[in-house]
PDB file of N, CA and C in Angstrom:
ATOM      1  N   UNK A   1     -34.843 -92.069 -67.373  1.00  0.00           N
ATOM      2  CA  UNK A   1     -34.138 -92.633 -68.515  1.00  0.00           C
ATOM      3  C   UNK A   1     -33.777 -91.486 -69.457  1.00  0.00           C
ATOM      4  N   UNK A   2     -32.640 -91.239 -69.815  1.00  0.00           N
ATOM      5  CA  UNK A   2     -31.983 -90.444 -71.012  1.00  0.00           C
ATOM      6  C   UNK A   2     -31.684 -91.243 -72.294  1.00  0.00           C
ATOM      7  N   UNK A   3     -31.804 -90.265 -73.142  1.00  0.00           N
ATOM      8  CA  UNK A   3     -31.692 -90.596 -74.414  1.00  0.00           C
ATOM      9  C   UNK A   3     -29.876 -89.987 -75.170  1.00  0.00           C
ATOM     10  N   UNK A   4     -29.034 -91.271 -75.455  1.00  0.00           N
ATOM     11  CA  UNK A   4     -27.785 -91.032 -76.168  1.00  0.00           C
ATOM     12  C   UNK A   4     -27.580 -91.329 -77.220  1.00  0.00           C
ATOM     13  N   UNK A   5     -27.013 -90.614 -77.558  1.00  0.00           N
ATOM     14  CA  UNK A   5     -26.725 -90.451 -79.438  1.00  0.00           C
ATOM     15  C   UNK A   5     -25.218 -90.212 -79.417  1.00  0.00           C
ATOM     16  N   UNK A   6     -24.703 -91.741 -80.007  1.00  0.00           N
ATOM     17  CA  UNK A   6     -23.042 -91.690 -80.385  1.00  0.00           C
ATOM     18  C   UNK A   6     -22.777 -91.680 -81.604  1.00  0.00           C
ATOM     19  N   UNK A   7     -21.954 -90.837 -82.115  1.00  0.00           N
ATOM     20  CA  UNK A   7     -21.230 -90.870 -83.412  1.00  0.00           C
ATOM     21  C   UNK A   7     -19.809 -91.209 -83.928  1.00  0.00           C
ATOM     22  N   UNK A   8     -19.697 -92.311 -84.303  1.00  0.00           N
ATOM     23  CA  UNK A   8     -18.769 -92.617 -84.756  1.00  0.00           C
ATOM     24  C   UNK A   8     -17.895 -92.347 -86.683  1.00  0.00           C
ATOM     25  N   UNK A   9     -17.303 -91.260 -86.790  1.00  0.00           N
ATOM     26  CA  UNK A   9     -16.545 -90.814 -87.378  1.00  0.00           C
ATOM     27  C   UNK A   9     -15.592 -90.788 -87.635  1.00  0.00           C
ATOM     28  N   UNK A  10     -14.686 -92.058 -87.262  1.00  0.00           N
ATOM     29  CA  UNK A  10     -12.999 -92.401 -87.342  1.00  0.00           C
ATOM     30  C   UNK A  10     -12.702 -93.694 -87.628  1.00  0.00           C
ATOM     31  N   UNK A  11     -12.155 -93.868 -88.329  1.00  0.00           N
ATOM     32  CA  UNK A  11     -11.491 -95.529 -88.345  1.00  0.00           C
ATOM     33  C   UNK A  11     -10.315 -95.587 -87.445  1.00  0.00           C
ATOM     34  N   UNK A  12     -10.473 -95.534 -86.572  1.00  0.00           N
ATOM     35  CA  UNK A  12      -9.585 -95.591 -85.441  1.00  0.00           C
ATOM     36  C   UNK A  12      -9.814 -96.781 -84.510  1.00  0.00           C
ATOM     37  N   UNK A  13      -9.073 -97.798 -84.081  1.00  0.00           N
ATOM     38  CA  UNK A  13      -9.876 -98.951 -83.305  1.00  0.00           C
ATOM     39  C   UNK A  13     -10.207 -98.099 -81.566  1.00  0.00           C
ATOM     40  N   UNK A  14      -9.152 -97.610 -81.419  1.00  0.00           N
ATOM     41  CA  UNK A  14      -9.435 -96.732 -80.031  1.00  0.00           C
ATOM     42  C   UNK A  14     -10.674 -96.050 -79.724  1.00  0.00           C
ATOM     43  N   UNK A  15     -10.769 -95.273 -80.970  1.00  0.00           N
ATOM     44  CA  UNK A  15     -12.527 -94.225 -80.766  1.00  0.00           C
ATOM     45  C   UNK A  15     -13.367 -95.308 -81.049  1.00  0.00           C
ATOM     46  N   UNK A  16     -13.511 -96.067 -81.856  1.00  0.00           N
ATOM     47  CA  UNK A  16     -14.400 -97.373 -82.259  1.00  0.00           C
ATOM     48  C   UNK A  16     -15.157 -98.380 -80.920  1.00  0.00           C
ATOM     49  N   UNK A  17     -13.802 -98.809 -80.117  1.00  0.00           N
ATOM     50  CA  UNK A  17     -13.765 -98.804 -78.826  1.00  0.00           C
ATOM     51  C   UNK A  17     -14.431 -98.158 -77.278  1.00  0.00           C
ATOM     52  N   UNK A  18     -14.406 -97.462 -77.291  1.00  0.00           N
ATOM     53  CA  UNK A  18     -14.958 -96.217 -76.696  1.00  0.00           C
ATOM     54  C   UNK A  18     -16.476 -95.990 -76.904  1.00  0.00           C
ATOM     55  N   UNK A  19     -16.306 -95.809 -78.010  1.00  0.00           N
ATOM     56  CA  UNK A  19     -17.287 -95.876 -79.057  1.00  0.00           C
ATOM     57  C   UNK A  19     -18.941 -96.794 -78.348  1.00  0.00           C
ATOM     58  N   UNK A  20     -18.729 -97.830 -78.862  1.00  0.00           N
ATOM     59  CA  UNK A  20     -18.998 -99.408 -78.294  1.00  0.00           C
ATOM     60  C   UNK A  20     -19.682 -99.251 -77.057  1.00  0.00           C
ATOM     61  N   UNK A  21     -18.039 -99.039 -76.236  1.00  0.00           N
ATOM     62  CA  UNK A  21     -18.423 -99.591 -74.884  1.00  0.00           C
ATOM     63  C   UNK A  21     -19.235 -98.255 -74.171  1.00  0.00           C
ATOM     64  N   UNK A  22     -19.211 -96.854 -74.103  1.00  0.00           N
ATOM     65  CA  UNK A  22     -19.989 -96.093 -73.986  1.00  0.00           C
ATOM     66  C   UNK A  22     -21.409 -96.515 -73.822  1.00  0.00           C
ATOM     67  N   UNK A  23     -21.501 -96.451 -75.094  1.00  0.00           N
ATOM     68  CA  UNK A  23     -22.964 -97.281 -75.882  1.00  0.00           C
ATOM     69  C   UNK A  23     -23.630 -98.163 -75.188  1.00  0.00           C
ATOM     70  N   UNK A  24     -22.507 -99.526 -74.742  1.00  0.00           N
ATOM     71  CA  UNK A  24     -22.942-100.878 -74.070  1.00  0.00           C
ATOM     72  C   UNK A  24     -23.246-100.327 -72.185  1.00  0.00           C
ATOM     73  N   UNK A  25     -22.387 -99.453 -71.970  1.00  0.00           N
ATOM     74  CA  UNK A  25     -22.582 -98.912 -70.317  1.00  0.00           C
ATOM     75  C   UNK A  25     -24.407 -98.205 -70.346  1.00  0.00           C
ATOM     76  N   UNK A  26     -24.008 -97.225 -71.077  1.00  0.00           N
ATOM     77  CA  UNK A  26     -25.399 -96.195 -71.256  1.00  0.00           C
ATOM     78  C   UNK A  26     -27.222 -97.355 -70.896  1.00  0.00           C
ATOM     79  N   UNK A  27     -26.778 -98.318 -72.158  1.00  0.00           N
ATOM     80  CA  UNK A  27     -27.699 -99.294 -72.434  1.00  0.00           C
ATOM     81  C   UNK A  27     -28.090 -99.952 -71.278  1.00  0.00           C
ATOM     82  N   UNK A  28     -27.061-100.895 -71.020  1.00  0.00           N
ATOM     83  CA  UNK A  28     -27.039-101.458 -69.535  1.00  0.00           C
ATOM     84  C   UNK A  28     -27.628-101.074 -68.540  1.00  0.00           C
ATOM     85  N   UNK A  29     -27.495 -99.921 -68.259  1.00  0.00           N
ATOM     86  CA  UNK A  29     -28.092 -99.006 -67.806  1.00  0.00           C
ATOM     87  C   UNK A  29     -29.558 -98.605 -67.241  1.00  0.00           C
ATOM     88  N   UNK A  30     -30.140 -99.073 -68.715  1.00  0.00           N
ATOM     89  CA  UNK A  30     -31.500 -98.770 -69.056  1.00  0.00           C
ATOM     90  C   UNK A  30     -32.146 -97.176 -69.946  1.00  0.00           C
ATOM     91  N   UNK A  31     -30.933 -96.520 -70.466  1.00  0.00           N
ATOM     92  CA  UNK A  31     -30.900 -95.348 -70.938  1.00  0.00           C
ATOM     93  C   UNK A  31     -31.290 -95.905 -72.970  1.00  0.00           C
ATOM     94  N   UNK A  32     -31.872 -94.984 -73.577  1.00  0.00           N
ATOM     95  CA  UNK A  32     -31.998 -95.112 -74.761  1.00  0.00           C
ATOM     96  C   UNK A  32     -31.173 -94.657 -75.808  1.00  0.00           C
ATOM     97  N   UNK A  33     -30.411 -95.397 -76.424  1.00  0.00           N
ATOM     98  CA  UNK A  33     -29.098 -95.065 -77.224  1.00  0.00           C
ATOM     99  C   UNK A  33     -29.546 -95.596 -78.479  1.00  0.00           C
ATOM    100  N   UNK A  34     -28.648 -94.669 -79.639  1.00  0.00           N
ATOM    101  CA  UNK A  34     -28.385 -94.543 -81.191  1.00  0.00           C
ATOM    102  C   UNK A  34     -27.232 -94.430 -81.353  1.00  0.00           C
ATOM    103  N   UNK A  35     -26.365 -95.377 -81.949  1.00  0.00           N
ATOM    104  CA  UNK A  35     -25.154 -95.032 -82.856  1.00  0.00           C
ATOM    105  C   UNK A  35     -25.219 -94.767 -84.428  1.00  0.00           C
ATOM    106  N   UNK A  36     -24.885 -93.247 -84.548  1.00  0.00           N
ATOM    107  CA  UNK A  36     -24.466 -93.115 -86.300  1.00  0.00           C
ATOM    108  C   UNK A  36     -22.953 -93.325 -86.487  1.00  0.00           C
ATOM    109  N   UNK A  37     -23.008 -94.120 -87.428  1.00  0.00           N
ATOM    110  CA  UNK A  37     -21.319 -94.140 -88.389  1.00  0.00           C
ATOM    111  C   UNK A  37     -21.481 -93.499 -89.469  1.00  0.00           C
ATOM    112  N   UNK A  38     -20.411 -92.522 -89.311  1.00  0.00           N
ATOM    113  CA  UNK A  38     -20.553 -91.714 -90.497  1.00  0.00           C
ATOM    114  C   UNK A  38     -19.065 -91.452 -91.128  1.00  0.00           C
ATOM    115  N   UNK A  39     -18.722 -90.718 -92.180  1.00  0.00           N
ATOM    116  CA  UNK A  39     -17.721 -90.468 -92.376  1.00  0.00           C
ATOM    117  C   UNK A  39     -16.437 -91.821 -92.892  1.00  0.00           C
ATOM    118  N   UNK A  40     -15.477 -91.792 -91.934  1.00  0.00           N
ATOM    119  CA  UNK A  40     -14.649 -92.470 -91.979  1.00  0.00           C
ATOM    120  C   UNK A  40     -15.175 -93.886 -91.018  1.00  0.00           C
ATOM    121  N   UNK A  41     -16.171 -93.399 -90.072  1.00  0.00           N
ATOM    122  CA  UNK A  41     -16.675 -94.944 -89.129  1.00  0.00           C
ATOM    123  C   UNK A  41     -17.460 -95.627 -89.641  1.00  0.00           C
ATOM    124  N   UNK A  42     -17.602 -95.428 -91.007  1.00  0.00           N
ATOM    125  CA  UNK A  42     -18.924 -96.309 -91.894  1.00  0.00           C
ATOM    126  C   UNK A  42     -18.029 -97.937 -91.672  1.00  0.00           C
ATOM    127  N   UNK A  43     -16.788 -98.047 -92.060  1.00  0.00           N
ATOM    128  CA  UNK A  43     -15.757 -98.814 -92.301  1.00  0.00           C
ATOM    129  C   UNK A  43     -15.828-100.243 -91.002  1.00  0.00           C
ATOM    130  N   UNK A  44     -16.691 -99.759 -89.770  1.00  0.00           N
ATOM    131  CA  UNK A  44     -16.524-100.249 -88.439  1.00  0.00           C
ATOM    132  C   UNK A  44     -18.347-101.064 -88.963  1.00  0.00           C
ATOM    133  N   UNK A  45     -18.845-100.728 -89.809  1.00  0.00           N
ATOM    134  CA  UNK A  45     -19.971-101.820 -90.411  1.00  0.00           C
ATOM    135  C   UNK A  45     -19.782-103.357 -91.118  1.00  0.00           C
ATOM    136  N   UNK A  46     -18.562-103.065 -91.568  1.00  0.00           N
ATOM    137  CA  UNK A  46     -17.615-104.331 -92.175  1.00  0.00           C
ATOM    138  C   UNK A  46     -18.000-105.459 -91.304  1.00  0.00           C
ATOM    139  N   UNK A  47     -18.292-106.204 -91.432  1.00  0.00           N
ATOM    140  CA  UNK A  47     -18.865-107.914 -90.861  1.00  0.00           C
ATOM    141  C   UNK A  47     -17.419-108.429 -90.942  1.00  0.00           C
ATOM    142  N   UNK A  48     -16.826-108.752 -91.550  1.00  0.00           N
ATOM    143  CA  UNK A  48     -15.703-108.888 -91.774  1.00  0.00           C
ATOM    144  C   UNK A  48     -14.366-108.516 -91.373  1.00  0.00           C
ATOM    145  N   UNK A  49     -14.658-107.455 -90.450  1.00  0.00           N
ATOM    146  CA  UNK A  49     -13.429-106.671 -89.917  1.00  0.00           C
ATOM    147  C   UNK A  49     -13.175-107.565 -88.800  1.00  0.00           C
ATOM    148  N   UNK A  50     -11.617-107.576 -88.244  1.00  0.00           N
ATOM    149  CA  UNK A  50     -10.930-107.843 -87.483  1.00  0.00           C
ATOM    150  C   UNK A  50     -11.547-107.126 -85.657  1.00  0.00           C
ATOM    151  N   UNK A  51     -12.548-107.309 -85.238  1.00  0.00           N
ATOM    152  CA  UNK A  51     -13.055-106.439 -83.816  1.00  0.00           C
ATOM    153  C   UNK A  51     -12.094-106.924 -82.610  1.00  0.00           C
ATOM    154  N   UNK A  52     -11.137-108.066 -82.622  1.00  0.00           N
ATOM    155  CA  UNK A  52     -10.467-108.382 -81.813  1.00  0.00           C
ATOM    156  C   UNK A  52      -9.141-107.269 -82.004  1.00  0.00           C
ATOM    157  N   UNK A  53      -9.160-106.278 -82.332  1.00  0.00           N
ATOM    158  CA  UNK A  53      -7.698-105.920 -82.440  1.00  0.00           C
ATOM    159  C   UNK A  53      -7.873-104.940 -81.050  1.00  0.00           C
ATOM    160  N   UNK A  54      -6.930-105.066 -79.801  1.00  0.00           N
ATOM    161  CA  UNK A  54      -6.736-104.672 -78.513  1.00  0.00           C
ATOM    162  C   UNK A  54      -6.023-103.055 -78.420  1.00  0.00           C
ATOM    163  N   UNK A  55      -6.908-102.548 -78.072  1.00  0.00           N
ATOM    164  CA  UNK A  55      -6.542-100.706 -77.741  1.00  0.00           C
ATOM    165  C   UNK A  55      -5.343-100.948 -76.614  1.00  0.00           C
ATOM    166  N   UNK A  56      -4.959-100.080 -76.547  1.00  0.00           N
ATOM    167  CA  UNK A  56      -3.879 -99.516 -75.461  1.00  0.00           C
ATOM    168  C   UNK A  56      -4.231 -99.989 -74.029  1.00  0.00           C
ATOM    169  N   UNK A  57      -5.447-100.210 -73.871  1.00  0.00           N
ATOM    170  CA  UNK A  57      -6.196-100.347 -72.257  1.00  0.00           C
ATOM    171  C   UNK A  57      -6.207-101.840 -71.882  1.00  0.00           C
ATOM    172  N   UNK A  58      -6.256-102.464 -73.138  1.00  0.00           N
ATOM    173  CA  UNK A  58      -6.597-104.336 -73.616  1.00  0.00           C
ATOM    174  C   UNK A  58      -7.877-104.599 -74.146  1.00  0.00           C
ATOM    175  N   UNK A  59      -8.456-103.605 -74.295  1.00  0.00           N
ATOM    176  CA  UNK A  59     -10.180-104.216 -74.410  1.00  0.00           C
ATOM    177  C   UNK A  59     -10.255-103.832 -76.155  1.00  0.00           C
ATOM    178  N   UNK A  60     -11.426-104.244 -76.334  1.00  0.00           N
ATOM    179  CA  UNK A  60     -11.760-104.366 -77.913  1.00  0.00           C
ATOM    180  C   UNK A  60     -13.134-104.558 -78.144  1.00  0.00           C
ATOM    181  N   UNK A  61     -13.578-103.521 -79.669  1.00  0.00           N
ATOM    182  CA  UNK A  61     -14.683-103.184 -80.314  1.00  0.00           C
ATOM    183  C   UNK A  61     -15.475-104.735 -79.838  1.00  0.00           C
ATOM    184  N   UNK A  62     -15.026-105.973 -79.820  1.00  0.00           N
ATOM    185  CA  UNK A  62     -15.501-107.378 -79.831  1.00  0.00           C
ATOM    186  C   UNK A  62     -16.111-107.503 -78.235  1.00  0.00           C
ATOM    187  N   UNK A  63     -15.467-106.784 -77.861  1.00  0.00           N
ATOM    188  CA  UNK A  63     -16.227-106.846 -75.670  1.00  0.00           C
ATOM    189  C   UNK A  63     -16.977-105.871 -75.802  1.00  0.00           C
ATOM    190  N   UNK A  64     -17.590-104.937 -76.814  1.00  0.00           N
ATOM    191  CA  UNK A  64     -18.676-104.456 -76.198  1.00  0.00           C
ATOM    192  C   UNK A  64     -20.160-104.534 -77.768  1.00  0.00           C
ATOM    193  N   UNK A  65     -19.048-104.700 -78.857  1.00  0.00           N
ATOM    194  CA  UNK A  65     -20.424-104.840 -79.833  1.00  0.00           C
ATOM    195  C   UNK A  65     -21.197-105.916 -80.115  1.00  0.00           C
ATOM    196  N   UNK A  66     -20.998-106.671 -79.621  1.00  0.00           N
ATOM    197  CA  UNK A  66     -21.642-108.280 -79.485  1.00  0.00           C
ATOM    198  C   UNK A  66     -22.775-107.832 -78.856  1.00  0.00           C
ATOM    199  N   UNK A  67     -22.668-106.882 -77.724  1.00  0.00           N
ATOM    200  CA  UNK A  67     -24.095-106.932 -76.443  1.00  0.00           C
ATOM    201  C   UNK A  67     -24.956-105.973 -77.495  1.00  0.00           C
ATOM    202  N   UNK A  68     -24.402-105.365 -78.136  1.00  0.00           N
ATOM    203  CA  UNK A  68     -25.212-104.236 -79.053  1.00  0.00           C
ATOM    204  C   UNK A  68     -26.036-104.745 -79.727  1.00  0.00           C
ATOM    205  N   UNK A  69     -25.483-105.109 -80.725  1.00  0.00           N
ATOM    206  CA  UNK A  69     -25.965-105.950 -81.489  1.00  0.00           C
ATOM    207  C   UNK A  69     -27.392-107.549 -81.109  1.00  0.00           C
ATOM    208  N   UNK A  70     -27.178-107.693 -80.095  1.00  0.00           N
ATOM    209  CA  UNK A  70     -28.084-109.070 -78.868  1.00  0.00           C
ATOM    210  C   UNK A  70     -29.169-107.781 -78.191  1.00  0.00           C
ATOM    211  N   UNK A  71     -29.036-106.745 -78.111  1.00  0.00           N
ATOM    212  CA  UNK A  71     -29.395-106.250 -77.300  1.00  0.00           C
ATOM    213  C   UNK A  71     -30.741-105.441 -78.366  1.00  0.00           C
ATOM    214  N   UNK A  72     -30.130-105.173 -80.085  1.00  0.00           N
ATOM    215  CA  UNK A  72     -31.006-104.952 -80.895  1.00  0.00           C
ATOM    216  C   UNK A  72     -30.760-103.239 -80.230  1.00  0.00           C
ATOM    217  N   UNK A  73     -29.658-102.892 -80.172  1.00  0.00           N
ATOM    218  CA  UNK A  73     -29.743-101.327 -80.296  1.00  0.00           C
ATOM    219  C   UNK A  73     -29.395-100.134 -81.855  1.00  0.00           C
ATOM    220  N   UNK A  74     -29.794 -99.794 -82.208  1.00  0.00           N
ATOM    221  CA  UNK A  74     -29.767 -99.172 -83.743  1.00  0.00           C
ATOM    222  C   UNK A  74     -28.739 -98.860 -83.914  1.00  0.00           C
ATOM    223  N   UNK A  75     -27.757 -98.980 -84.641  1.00  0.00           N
ATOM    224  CA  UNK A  75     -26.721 -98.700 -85.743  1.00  0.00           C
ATOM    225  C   UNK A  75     -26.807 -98.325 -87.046  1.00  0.00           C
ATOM    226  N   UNK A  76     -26.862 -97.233 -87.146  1.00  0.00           N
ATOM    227  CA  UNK A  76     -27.283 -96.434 -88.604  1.00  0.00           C
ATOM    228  C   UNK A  76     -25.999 -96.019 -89.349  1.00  0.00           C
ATOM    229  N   UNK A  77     -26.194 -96.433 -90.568  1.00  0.00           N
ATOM    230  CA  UNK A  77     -24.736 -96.193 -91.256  1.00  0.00           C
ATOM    231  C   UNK A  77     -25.007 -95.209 -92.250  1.00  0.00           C
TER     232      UNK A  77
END
């Protein structure tokens, strides 16, 4: 088992994305993961934000931060 540490630093839905689903693969996995938001990705803490908005690929922050979040993996803002 490895230990991952993602940082999210962009208000970008694409890196946000990525972001996420990285995170949700790693986990799945059985690997031990941390996401920091920092910077400009504090903004992706918003409860309130729109997570359905679809990247270039079709997928969205909403298909992979739901499992994060159920799954009780740390998100540090």
């Amino acid at each position: 088992m490895a230990n991952f540490l993602f940082v999210l630093s962009r208000d970008e839905n694409d890196a946000a994305t990525r972001c996420f689903q990285f995170a949700k693969i790693a986990h799945s996995q059985g690997h031990k993961v941390d996401i920091f938001l920092i910077d400009s990705g504090v903004v992706w803490a918003d409860t309130t934000r729109d997570y359905s908005v679809k990247t270039t690929t079709g997928d969205c922050v909403n298909d992979y931060l739901p499992y994060l979040v159920e799954n009780e993996v740390p998100i540090y803002v």
